[in-house]
Protein backbone atom coordinates (compact mmCIF):
# COMPACT_ATOMS: atom_id res chain seq x y z
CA UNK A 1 133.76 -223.55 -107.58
CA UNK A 2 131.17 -220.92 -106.58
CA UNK A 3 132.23 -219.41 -103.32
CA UNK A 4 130.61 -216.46 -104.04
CA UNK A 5 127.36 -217.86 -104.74
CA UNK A 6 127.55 -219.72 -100.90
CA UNK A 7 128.46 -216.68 -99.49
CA UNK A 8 125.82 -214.51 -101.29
CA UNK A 9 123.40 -217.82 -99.56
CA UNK A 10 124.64 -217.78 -96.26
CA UNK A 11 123.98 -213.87 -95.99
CA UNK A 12 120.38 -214.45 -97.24
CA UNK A 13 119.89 -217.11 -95.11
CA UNK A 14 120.95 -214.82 -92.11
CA UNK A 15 118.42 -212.19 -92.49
CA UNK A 16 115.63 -215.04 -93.74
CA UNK A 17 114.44 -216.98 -90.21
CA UNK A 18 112.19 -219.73 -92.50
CA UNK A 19 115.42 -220.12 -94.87
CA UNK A 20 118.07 -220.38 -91.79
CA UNK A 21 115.17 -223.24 -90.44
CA UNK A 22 115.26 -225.25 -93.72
CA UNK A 23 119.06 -224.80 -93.99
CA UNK A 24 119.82 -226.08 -90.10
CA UNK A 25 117.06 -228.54 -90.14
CA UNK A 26 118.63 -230.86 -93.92
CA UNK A 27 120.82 -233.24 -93.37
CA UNK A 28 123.38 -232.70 -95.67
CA UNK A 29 125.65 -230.40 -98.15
CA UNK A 30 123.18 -231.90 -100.95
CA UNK A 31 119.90 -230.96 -99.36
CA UNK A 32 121.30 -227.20 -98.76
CA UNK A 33 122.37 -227.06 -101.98
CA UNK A 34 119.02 -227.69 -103.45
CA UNK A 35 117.53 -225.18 -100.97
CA UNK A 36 119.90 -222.56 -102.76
CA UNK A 37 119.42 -223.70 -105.99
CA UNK A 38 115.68 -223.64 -105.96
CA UNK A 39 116.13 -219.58 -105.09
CA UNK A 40 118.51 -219.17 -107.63
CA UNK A 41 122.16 -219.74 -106.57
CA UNK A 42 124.26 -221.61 -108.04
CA UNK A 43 126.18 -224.03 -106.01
CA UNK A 44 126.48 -227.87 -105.15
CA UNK A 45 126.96 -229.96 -102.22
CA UNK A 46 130.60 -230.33 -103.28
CA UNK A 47 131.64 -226.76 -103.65
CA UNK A 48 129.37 -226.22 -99.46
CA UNK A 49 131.66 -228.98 -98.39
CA UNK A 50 135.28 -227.72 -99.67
CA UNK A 51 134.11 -224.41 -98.22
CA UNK A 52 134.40 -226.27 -94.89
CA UNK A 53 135.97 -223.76 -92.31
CA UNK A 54 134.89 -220.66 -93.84
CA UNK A 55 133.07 -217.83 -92.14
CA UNK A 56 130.49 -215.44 -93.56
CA UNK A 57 129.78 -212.73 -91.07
CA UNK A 58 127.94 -214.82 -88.00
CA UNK A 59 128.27 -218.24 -89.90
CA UNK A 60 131.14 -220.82 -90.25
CA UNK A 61 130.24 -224.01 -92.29
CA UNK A 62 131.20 -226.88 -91.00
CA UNK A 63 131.09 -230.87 -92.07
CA UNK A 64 129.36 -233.19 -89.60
CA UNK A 65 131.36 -236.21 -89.66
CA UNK A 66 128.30 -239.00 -88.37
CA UNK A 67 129.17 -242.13 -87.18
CA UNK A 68 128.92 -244.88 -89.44
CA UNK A 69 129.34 -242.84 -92.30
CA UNK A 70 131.68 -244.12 -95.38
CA UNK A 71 133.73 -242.28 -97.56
């Protein structure tokens, strides 16, 4: 898993107002995980969603459960 690699992301994304946009505005782990990988960070949706729960400074990720969705 690449904690560190979320957590080095989430602090970017904190000090970066277009990144924190991009990042509030996808609809899921996936699509944020492609935002970090395309600036060099090395993480999937998987490893964002088992880091449910976990703060970094002023952020806590946390899954969305939608209705409707299947598992």
């Amino acid at each position: 898993m690449s904690f560190s690699e979320i957590r080095k992301f989430l602090i970017k994304m904190q000090s970066d107002e277009d990144l924190k946009q991009l990042v509030t505005s996808s609809s899921t782990a996936d699509d944020v995980a492609l935002i970090g990988q395309g600036l060099g960070y090395d993480f999937s949706g998987d490893d964002l969603l088992r880091f449910n729960g976990q703060k970094v400074d002023k952020v806590t990720v946390r899954k969305v459960d939608h209705p409707g969705e299947y598992h």
